[in-house]
C-alpha atoms as a PDB file:
ATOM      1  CA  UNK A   1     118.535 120.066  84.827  1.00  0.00           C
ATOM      2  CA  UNK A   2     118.980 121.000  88.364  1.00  0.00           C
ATOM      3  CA  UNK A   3     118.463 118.309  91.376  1.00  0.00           C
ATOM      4  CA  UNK A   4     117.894 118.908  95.235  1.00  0.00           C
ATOM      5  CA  UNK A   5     116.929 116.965  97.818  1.00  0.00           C
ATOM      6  CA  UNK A   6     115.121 117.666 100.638  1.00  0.00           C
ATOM      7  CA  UNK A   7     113.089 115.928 103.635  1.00  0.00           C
ATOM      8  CA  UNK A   8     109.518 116.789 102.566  1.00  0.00           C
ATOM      9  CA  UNK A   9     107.874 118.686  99.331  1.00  0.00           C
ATOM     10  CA  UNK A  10     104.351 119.235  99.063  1.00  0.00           C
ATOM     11  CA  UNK A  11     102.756 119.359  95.325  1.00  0.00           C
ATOM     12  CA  UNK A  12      99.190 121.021  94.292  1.00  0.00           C
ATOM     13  CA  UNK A  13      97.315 117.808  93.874  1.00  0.00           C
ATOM     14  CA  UNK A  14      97.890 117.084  97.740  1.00  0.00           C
ATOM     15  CA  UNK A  15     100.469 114.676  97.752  1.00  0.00           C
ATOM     16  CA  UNK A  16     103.444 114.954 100.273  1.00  0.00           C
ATOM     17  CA  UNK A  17     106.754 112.985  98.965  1.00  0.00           C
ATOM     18  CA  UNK A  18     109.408 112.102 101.924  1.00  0.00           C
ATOM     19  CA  UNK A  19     112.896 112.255 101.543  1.00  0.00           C
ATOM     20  CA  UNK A  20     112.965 113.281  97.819  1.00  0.00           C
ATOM     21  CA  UNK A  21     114.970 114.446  94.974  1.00  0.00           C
ATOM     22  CA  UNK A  22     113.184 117.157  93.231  1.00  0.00           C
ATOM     23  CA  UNK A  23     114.340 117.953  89.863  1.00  0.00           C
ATOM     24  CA  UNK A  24     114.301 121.182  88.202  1.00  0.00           C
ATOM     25  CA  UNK A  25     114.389 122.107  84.336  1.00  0.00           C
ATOM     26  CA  UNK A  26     116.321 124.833  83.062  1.00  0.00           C
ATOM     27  CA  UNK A  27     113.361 126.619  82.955  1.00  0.00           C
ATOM     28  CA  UNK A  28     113.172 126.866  86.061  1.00  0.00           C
ATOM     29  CA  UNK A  29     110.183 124.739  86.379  1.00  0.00           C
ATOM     30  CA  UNK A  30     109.628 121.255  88.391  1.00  0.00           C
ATOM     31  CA  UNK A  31     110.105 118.650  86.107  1.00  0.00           C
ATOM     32  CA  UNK A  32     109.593 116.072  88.689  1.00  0.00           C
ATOM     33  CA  UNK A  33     111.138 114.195  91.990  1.00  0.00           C
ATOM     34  CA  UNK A  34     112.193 110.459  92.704  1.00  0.00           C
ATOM     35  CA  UNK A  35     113.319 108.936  96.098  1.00  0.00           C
ATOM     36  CA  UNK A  36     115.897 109.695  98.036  1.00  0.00           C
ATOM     37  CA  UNK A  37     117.468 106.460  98.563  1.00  0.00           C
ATOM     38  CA  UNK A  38     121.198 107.086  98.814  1.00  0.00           C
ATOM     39  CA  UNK A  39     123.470 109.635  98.509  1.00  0.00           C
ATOM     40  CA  UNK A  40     124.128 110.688  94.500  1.00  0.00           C
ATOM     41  CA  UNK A  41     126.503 113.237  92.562  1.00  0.00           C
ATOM     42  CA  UNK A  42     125.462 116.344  91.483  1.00  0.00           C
ATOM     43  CA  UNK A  43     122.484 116.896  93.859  1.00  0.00           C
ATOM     44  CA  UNK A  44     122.317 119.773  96.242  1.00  0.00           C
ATOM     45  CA  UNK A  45     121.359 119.129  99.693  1.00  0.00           C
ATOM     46  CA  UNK A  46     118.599 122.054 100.458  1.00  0.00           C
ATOM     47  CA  UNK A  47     117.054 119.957 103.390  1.00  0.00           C
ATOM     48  CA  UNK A  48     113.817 120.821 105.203  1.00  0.00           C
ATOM     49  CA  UNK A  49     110.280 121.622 103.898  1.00  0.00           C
ATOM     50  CA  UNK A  50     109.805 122.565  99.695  1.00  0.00           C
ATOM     51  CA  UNK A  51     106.161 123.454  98.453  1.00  0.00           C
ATOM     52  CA  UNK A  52     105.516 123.393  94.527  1.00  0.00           C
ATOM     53  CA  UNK A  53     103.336 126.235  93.472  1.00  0.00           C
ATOM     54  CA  UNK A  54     101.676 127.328  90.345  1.00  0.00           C
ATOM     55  CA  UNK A  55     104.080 129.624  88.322  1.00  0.00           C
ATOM     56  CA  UNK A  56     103.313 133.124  89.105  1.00  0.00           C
ATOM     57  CA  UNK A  57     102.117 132.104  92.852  1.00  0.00           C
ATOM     58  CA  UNK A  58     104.520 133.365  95.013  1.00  0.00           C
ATOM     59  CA  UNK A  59     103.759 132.222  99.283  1.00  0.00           C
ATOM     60  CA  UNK A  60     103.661 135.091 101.788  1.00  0.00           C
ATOM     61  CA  UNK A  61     105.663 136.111 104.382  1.00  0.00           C
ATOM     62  CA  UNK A  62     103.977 134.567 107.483  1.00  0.00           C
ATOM     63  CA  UNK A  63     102.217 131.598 105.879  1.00  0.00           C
ATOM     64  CA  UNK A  64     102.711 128.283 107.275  1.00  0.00           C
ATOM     65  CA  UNK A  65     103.231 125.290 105.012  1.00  0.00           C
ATOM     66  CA  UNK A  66      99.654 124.298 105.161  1.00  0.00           C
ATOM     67  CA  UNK A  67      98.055 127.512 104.768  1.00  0.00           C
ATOM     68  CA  UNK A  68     100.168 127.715 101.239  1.00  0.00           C
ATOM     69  CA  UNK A  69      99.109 124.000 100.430  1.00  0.00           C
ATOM     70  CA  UNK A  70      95.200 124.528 101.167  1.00  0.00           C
ATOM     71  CA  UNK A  71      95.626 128.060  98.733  1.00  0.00           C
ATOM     72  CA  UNK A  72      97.160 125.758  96.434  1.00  0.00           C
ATOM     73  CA  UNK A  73      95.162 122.360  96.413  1.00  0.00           C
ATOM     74  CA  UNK A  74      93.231 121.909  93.645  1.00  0.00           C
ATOM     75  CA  UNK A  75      95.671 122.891  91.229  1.00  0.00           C
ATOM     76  CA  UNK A  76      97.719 119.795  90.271  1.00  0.00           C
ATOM     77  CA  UNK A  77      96.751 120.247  86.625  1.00  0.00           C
ATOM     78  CA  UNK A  78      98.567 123.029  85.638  1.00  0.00           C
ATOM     79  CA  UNK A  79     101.881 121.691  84.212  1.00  0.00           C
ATOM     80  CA  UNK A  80     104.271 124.678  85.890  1.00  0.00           C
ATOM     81  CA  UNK A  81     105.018 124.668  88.890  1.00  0.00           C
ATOM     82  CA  UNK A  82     108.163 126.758  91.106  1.00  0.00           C
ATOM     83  CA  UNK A  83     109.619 124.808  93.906  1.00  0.00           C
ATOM     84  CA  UNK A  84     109.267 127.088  96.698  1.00  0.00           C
ATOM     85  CA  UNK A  85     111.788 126.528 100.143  1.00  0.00           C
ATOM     86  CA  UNK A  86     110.301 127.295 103.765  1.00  0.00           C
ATOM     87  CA  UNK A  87     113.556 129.123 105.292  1.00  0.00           C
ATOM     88  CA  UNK A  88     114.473 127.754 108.734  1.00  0.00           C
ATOM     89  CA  UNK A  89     111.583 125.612 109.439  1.00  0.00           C
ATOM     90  CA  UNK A  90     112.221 122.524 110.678  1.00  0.00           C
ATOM     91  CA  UNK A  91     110.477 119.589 109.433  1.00  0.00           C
ATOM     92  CA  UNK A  92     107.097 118.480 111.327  1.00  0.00           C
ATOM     93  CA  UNK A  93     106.000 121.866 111.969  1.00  0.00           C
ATOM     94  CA  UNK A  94     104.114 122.580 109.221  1.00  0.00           C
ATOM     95  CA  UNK A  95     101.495 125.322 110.973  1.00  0.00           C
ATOM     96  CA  UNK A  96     104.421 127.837 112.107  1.00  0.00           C
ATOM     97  CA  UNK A  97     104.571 130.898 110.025  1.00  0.00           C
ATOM     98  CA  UNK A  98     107.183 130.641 108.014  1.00  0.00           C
ATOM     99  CA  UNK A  99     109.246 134.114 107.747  1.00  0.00           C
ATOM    100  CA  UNK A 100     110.724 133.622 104.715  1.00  0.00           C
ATOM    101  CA  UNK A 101     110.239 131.876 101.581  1.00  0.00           C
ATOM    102  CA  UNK A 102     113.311 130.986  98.908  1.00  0.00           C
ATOM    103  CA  UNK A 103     112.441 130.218  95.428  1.00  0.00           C
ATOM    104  CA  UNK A 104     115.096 126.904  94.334  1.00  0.00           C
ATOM    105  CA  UNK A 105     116.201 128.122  91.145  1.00  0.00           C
END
């Protein structure tokens, strides 16, 4: 298993965690996130903005944040997810088209 950490990640359901430690299975899958409370080996900073997204759903160049959220609400039940990084887009600006998108693992 695989942890980052990073200042906001948005899940299908709706629900926004803050300063959070997303861990990923060897799968590549989320397998879930705690909070970020102190600094803690073997966790990779990745910072910024992280959306989890239904496996096979893949956000577009040029989506904001909550454009990929509102595609994605809805579907909290399905039990894969990909954690999905908004490259270079600093936290709090949720609604600026994000250029590129980095899949974490």
């Amino acid at each position: 298993m695989k942890r980052f950490a990073c200042h906001r990640l948005y899940v299908p359901d709706g629900t926004v965690f803050y300063r959070c430690i997303v861990c990923v299975a060897d799968n590549g899958c989320y397998a879930g996130n705690v909070p970020l409370e102190e600094e803690q080996a073997a966790v990779e900073w990745v910072g910024g903005v992280c959306v989890a997204c239904p496996e096979g759903e893949v956000p577009l160049s040029g989506c904001t944040v909550a454009e990929v959220c509102h595609g994605i609400c809805g579907m909290g039940t399905l039990t894969r997810w990909w954690i999905w990084k908004a490259c270079r887009l600093p936290v709090g600006e949720e609604h600026t088209p994000v250029a590129v998108w980095r899949r974490i693992c």
